[in-house]
Each structure stands twice: as C-alpha cells, then as structure tokens.
Protein backbone atom coordinates (compact mmCIF):
# COMPACT_ATOMS: atom_id res chain seq x y z
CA UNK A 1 99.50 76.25 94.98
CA UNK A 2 101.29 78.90 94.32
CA UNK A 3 102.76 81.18 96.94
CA UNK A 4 105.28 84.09 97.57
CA UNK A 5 108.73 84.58 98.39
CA UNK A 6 111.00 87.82 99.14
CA UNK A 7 114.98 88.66 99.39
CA UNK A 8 116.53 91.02 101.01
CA UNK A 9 119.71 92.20 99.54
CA UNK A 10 121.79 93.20 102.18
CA UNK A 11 124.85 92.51 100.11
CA UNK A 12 124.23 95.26 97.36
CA UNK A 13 121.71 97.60 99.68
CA UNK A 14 124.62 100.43 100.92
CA UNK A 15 123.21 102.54 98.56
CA UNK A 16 120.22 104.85 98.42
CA UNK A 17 117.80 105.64 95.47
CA UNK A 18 116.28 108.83 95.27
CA UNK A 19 113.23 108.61 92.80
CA UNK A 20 112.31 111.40 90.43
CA UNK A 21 109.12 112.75 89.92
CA UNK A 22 109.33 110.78 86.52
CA UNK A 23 110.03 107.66 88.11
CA UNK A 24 106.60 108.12 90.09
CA UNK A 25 104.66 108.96 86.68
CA UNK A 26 105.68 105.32 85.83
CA UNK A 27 104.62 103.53 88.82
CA UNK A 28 100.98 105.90 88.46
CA UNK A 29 100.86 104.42 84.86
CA UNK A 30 101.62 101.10 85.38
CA UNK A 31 98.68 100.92 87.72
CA UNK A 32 97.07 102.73 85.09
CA UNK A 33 97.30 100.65 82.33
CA UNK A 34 98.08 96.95 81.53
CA UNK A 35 98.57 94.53 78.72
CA UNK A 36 96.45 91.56 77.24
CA UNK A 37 98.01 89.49 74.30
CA UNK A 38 95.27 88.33 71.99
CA UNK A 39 95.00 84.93 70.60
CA UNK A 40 96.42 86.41 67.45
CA UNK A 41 100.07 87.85 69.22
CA UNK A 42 98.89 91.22 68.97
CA UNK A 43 99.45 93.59 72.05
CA UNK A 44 96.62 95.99 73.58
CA UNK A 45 96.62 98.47 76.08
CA UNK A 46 94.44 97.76 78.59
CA UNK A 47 92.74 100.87 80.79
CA UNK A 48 92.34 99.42 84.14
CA UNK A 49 89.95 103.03 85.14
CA UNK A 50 87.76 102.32 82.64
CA UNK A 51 88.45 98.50 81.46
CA UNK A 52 88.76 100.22 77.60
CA UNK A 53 91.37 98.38 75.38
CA UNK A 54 93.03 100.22 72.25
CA UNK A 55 95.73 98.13 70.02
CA UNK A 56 99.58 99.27 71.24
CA UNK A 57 99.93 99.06 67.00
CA UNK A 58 98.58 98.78 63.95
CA UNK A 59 101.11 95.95 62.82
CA UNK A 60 99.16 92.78 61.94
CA UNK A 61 102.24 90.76 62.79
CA UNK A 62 102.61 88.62 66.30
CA UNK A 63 104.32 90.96 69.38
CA UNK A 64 105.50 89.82 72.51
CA UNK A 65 106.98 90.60 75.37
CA UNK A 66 106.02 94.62 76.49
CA UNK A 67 108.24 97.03 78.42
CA UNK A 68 107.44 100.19 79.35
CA UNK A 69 110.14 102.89 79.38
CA UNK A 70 111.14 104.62 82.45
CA UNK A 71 109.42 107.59 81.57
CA UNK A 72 106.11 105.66 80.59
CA UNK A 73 106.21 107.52 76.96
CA UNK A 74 107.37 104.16 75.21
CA UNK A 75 106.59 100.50 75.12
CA UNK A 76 109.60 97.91 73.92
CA UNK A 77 108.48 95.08 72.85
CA UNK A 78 109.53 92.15 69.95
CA UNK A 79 107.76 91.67 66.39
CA UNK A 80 107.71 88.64 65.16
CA UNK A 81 106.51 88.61 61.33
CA UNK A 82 106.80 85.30 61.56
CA UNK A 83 105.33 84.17 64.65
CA UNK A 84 108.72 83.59 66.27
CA UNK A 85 109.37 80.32 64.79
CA UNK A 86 111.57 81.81 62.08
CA UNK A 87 113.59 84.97 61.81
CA UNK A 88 113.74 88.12 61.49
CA UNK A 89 113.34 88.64 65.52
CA UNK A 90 113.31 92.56 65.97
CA UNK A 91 113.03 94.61 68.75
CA UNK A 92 110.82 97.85 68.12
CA UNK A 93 109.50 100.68 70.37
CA UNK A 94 106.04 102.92 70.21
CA UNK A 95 105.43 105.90 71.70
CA UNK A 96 101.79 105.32 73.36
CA UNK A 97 99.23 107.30 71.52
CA UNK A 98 101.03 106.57 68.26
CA UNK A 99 100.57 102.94 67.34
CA UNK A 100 103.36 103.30 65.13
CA UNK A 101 106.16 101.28 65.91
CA UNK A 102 109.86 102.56 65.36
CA UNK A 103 112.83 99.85 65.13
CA UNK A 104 115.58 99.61 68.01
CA UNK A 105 117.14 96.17 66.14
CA UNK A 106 116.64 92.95 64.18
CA UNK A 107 118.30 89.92 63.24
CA UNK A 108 118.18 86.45 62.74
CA UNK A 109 119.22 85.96 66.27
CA UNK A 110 116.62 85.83 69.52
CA UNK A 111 116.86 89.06 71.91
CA UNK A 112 113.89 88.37 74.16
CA UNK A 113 112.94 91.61 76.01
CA UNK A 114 112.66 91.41 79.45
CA UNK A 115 113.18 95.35 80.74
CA UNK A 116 114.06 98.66 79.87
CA UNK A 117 117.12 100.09 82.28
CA UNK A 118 116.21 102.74 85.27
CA UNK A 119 118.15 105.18 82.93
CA UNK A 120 116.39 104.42 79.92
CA UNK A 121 119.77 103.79 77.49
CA UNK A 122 119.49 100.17 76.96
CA UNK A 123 116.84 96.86 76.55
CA UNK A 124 117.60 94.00 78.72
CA UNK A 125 117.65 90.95 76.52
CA UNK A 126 118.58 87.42 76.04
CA UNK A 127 118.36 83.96 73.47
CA UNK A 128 117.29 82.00 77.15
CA UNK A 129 120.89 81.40 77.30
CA UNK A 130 123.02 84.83 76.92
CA UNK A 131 122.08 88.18 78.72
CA UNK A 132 122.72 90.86 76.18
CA UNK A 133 121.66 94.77 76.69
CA UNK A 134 120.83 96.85 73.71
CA UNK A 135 121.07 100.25 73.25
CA UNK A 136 117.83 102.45 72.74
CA UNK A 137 119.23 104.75 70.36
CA UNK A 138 122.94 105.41 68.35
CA UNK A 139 124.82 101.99 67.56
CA UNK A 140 121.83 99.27 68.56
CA UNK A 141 124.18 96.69 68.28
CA UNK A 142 123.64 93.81 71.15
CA UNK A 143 126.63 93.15 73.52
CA UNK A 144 126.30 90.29 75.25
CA UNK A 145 127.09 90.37 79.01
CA UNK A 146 126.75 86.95 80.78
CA UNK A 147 126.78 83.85 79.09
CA UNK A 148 126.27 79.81 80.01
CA UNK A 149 124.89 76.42 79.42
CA UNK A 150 121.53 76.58 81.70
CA UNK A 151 118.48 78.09 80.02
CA UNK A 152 118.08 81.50 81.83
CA UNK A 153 114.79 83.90 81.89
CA UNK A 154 113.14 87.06 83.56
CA UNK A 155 116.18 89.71 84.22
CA UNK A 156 115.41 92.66 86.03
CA UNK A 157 117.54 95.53 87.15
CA UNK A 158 117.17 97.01 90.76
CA UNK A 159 116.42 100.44 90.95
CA UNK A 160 119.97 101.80 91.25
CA UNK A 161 121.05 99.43 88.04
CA UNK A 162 123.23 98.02 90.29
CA UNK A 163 122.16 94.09 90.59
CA UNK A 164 120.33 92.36 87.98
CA UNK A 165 118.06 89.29 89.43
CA UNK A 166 117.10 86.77 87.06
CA UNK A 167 116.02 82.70 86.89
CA UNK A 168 118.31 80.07 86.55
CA UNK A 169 117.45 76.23 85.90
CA UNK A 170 121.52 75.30 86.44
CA UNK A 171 120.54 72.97 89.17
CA UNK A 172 117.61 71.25 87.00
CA UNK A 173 114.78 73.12 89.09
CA UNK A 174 113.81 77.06 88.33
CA UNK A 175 115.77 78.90 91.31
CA UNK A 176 116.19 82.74 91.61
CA UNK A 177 119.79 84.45 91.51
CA UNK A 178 121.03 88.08 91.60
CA UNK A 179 124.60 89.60 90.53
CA UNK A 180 126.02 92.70 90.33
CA UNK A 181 125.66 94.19 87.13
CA UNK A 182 127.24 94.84 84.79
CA UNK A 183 129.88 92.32 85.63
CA UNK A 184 127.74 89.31 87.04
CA UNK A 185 130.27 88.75 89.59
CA UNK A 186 128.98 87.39 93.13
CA UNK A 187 126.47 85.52 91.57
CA UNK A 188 123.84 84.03 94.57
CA UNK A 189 120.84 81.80 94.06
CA UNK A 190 118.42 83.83 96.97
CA UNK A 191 115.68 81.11 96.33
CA UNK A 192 115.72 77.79 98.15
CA UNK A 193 112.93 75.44 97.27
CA UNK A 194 112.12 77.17 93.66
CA UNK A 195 111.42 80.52 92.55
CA UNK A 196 110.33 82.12 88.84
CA UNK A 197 109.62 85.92 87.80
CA UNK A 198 111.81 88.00 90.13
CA UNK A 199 110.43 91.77 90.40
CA UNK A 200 111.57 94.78 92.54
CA UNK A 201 110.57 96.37 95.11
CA UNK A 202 110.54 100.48 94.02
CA UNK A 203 113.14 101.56 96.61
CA UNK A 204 115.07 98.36 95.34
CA UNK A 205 115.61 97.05 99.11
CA UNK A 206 113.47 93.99 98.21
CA UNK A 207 113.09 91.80 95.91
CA UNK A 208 109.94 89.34 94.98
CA UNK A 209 109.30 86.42 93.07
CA UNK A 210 106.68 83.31 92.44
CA UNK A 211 107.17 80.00 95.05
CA UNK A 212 106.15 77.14 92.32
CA UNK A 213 105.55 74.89 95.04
C-alpha cells in the first residue's frame, strides 16, 4: 500500500514567497498538460482537456526525465542516443510548439535532470551520487554541489530556492532529507519509516512525498 506523508519546515519557513503571475501560468499548465514516455523513450505531451498527445520532438533517440521551465515556455529533459547505457548523456531544452530541441550540455558523464530552479538559471542534476546544477544558458559547465557515498535521487528546490529536499538510501532504506541550499548544511532526514519523490507545496510551507510502506 502505498500512502502519504508531509513535512513542515519550520526550520527554513521565516520567509515569504510572493508568486508572480508567471509562476501561476505554470501551475495552470502543469494541470494542463502531462507527459507519457513511450515504450520506445520518446517523450509526448499529453493534453489532459482534450486527452490529445503530440511528440515534445522529432528526435528518434530515447529522452527521459522532463522539466518544465518556470515560465512553462521550455521542457529540460536528457537525450540519450544511446539508450543511456553508453555515452554521450546530454541535457537539451525545447520550446513547446517547436519540437526542436536546443542543447544546454553533454558529456560522457550522467547529469540526471530532476528540476529547473524557481529563477529559471540553472538544471538540477546528479550521477545518483553527486548533486550538480547547470546553467541554462552562458558557460553550461556542471558544478557539483553536494557529494557522498549513498545513491541519492529526486531533488527539488522550495519555492524561495532556499532548501533543496531530496532521497537518501544512507541508512540502507529510501528516507527523505532537506538542506539548505546551496550549501547543504543542516542536513535532516524529515521521513521516519521511508519516504521517495519529495514535491512542494506552491507557497513552499510544505513539503510531500510517497510512504513505501
């Protein structure tokens, strides 16, 4: 069974965020639209009005992992020409309406990404291992931010880009954490009995994840 857990983060929650009226238009789209992955890796819109689908690109080559931008004009995501098992791993963005995919970066190094920053200037990535952020446009060069031996997974910035939350098998058993970011001090598991896929609340005064057991 799977059930539902929440944190409140007291700790990092003196602050208040004020959305914009962009910040809104992403919260409209993402009820708007989802994704589905199809059996080949490919990535499609999915129009949850009408229950249309339209490819995100025309690239024939596996993609995982969407993002939308903060502004809901772009979608992150990675290509993997060769299905992931073998480099090059890049990182590439579409504007939505375009299917044409434009390159952020790409290596022969995993960068996994998990979200696009509230500000929209950097990727939140990782090799399930290091936390790296890379920039959306200028130098695209990774820097990595938070480093250790446990395999690590789903990061997510709060609202204010203040805390990062994020899973953490360190103790053998999927648990939940949050930081402040960007310097990952004050690192606290908030889950107790197992937790996967934290998300935030919009005002960022909450914060949600999956209850394996």
């Amino acid at each position: 069974m799977i059930t539902f857990g929440s944190f409140l983060p007291s700790l990092w929650s003196s602050t208040t965020t004020v959305y914009s009226g962009l910040r809104s238009r992403r919260c409209y789209e993402i009820t708007k639209f989802s994704f589905h992955q199809h059996a080949t890796g490919s990535l499609w819109l999915v129009d949850l009005a009408s229950n249309t689908t339209t490819p995100l690109t025309t690239d024939p080559h596996a993609q995982s992992d969407p993002v939308w931008s903060p502004d809901s004009r772009y979608v992150a995501f990675n290509l993997l020409p060769n299905g992931g098992s073998d480099p090059p791993y890049l990182v590439q963005k579409i504007e939505i309406g375009t299917q044409q995919s434009q390159p952020i970066y790409g290596d022969h190094e995993r960068h996994w990404v998990e979200d696009w920053s509230p500000d929209g200037g950097f990727l939140l990535t990782h090799d399930t291992k290091t936390f790296s952020i890379i920039p959306v446009t200028g130098n695209s060069k990774p820097k990595a931010l938070y480093s250790s031996s446990s395999v690590k997974d789903e990061f997510h910035l709060s609202p204010d880009g203040q805390v990062i939350a994020y899973g953490d098998n360190r103790t053998g058993a999927w648990e939940v954490f949050v930081a402040s970011f960007p310097s990952f001090h004050d690192i606290k598991q908030v889950s107790s009995a197992g937790g996967v896929q934290p998300r935030w609340r919009g005002d960022g005064k909450e914060l949600f994840f999956i209850d394996p057991q």
